[in-house]
N, C-alpha and C. Protein backbone atom coordinates (compact mmCIF):
# COMPACT_ATOMS: atom_id res chain seq x y z
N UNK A 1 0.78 -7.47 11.37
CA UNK A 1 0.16 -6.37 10.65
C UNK A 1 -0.26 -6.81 9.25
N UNK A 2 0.50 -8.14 8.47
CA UNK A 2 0.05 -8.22 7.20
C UNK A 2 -1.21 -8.93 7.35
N UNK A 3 -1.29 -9.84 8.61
CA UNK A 3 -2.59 -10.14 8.46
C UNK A 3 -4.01 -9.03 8.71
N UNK A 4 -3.74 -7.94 9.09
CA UNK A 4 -4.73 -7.20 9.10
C UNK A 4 -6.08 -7.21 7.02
N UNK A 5 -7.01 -6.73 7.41
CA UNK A 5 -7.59 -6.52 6.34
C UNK A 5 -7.06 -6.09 5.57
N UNK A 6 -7.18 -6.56 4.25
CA UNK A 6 -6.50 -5.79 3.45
C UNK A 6 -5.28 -4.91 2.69
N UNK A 7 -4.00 -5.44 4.23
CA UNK A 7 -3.51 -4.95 4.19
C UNK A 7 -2.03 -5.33 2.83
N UNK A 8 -2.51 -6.72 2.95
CA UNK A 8 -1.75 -7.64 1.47
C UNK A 8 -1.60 -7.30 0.42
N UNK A 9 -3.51 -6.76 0.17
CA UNK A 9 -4.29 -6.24 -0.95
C UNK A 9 -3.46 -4.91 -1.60
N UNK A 10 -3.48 -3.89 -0.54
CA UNK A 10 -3.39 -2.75 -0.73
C UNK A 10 -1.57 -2.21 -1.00
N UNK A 11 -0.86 -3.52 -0.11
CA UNK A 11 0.77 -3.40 -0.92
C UNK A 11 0.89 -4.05 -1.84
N UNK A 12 0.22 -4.97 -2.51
CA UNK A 12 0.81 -5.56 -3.93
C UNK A 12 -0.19 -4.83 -4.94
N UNK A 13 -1.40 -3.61 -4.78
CA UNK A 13 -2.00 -2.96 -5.51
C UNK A 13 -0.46 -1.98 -5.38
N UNK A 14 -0.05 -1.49 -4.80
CA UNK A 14 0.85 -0.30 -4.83
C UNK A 14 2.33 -1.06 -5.58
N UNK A 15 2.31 -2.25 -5.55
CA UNK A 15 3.37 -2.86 -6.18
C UNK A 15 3.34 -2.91 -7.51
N UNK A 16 2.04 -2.90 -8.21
CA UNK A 16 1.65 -2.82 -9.70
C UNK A 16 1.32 -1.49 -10.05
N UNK A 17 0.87 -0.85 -9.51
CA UNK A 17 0.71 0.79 -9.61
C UNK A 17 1.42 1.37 -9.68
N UNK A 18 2.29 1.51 -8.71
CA UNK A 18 3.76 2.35 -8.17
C UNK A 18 2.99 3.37 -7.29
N UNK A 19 2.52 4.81 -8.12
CA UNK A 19 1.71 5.80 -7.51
C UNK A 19 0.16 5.90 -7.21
N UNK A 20 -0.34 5.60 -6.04
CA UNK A 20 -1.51 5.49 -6.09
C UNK A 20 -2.42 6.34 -5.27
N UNK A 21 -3.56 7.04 -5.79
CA UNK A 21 -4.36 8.05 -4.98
C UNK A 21 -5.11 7.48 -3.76
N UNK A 22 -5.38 8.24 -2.72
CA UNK A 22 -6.46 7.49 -1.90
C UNK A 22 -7.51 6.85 -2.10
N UNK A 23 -8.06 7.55 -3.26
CA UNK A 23 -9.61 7.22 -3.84
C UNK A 23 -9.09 5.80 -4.60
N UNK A 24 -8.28 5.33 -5.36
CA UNK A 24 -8.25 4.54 -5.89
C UNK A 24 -7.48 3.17 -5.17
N UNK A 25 -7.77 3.17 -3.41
CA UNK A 25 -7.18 2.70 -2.29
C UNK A 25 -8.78 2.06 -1.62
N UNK A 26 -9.95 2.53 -1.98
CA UNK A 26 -10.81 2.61 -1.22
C UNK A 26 -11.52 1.27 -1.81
N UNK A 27 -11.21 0.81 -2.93
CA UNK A 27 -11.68 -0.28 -3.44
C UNK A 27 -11.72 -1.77 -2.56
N UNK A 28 -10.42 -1.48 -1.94
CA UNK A 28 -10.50 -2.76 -1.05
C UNK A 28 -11.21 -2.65 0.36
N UNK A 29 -11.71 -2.15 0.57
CA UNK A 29 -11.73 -1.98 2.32
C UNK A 29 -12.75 -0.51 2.80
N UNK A 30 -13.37 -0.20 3.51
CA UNK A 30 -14.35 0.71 3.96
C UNK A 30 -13.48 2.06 4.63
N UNK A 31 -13.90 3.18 4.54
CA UNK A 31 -12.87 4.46 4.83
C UNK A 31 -12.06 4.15 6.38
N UNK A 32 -12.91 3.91 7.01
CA UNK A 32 -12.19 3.83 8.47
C UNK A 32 -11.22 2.86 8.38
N UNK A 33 -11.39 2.12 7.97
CA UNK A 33 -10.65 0.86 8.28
C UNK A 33 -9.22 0.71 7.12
N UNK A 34 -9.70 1.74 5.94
CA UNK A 34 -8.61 2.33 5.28
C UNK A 34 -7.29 2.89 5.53
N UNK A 35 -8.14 3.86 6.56
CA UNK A 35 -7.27 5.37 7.04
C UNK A 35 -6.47 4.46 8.61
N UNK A 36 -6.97 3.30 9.36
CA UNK A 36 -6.07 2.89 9.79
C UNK A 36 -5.09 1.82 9.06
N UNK A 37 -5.31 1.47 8.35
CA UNK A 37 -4.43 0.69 7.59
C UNK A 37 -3.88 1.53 7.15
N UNK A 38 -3.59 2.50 6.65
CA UNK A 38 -2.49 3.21 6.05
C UNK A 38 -1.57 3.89 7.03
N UNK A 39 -2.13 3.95 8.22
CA UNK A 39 -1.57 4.99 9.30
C UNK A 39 -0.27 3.53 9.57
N UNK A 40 -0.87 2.51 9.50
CA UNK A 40 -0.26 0.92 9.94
C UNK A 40 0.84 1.25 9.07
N UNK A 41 0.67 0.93 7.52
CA UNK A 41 1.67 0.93 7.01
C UNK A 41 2.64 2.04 6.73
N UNK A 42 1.96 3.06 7.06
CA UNK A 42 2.89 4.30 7.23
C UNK A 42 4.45 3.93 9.09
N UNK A 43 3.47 3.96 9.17
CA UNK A 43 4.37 4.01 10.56
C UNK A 43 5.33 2.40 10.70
N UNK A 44 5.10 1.01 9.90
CA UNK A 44 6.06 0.66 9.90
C UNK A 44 7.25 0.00 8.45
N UNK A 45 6.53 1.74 8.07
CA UNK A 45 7.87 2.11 7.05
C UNK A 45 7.46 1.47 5.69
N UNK A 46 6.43 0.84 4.83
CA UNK A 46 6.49 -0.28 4.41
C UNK A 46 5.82 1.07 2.72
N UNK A 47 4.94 1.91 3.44
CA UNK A 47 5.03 3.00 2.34
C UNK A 47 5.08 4.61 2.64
N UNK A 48 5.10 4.93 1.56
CA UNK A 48 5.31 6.81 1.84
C UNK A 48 3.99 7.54 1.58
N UNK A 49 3.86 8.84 2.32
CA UNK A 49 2.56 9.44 1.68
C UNK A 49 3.03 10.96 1.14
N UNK A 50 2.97 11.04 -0.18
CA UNK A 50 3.57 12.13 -1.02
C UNK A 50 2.46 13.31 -1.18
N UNK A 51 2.47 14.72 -0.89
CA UNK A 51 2.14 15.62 -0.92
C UNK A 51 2.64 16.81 -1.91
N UNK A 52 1.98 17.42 -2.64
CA UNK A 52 3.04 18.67 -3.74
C UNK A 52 1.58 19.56 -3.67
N UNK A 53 2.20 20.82 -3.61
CA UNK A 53 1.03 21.97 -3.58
C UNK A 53 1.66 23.12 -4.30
N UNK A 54 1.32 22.50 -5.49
CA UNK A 54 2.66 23.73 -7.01
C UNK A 54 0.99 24.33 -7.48
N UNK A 55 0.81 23.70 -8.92
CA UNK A 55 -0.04 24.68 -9.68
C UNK A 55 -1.29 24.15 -8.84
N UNK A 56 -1.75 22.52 -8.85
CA UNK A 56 -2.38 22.03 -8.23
C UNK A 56 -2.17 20.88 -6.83
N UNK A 57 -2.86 20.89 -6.01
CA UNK A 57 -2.42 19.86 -4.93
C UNK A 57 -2.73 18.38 -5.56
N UNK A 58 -1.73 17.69 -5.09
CA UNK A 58 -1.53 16.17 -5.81
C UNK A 58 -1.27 15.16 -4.26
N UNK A 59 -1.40 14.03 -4.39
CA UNK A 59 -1.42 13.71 -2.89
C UNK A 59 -1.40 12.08 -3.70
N UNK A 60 -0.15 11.64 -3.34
CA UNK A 60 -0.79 9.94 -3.57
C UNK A 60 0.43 9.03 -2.56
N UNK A 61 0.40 7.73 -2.55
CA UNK A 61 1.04 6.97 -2.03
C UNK A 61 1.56 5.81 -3.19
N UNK A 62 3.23 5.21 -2.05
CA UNK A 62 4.01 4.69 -2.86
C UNK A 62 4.68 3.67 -1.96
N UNK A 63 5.13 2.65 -2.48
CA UNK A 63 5.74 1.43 -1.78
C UNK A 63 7.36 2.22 -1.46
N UNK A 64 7.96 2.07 -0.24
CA UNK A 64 8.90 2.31 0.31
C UNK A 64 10.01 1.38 -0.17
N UNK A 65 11.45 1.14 0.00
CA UNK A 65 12.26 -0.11 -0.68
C UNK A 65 11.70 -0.85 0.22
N UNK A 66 11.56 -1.07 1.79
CA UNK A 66 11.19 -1.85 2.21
C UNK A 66 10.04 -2.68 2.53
N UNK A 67 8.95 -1.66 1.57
CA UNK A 67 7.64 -2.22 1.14
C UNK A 67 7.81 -3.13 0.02
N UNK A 68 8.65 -2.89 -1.14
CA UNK A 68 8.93 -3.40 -2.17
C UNK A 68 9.52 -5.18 -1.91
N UNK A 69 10.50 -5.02 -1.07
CA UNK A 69 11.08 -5.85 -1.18
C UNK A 69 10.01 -6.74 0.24
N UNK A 70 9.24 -6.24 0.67
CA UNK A 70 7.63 -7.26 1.51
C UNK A 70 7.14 -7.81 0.18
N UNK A 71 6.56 -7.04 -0.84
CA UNK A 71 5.93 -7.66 -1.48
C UNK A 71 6.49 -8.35 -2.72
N UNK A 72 7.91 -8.45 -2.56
CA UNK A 72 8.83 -9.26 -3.80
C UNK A 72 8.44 -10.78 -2.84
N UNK A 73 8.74 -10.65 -1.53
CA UNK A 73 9.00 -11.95 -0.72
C UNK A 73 7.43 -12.65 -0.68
N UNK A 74 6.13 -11.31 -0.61
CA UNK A 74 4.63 -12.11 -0.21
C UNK A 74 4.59 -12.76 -1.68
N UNK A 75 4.74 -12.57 -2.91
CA UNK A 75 4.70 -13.02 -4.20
C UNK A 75 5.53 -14.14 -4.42
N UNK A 76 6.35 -13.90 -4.11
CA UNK A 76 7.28 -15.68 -3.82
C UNK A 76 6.51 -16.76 -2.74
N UNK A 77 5.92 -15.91 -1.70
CA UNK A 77 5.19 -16.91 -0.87
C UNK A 77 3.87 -17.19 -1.55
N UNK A 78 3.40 -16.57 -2.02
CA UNK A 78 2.10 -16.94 -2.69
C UNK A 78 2.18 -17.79 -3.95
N UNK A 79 3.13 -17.65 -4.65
CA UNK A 79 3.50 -18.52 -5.65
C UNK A 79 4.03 -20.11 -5.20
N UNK A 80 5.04 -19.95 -4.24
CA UNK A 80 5.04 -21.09 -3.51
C UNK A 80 3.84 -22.22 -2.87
N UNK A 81 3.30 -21.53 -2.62
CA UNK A 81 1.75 -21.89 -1.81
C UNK A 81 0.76 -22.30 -2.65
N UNK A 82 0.48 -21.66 -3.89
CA UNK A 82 0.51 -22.29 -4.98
C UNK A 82 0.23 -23.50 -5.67
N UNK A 83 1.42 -23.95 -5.56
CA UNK A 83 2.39 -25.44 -6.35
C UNK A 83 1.86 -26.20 -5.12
């Protein structure tokens, strides 16, 4: 699954972000191919998709611990790879 498009891109953008909107998700990759990549990383746990409908509706996404600790290990591999 990490080799899918973008999908590298879009957890170490959420690794420097923390909270991130859809719209500001779309930078890497074309809508369709977005909305399955997120369904990807939704379903194996890696992030969350947060919803609140108080004064206004708010909607963004966030690295899971076990997204976090993917992209502590892809950053050690990429740094490795590197050298």
């Amino acid at each position: 699954m990490l080799g899918s498009k973008a999908a590298v891109r879009i957890l170490q953008y959420l690794g420097t972000e923390k909270r991130v909107k859809y719209r500001d998700l779309q930078q890497f990759v074309n809508t369709h191919t977005l909305n399955v990549r997120i369904k990807d990383l939704l379903n194996h746990g890696l992030i969350e998709h947060h919803l609140t409908r108080e004064e206004t509706r708010r909607e963004w996404y966030e690295l899971t611990e076990k997204g976090k600790k993917v992209v502590e290990l892809l950053d050690k591999l990429i740094e490795t790879v590197e050298y």
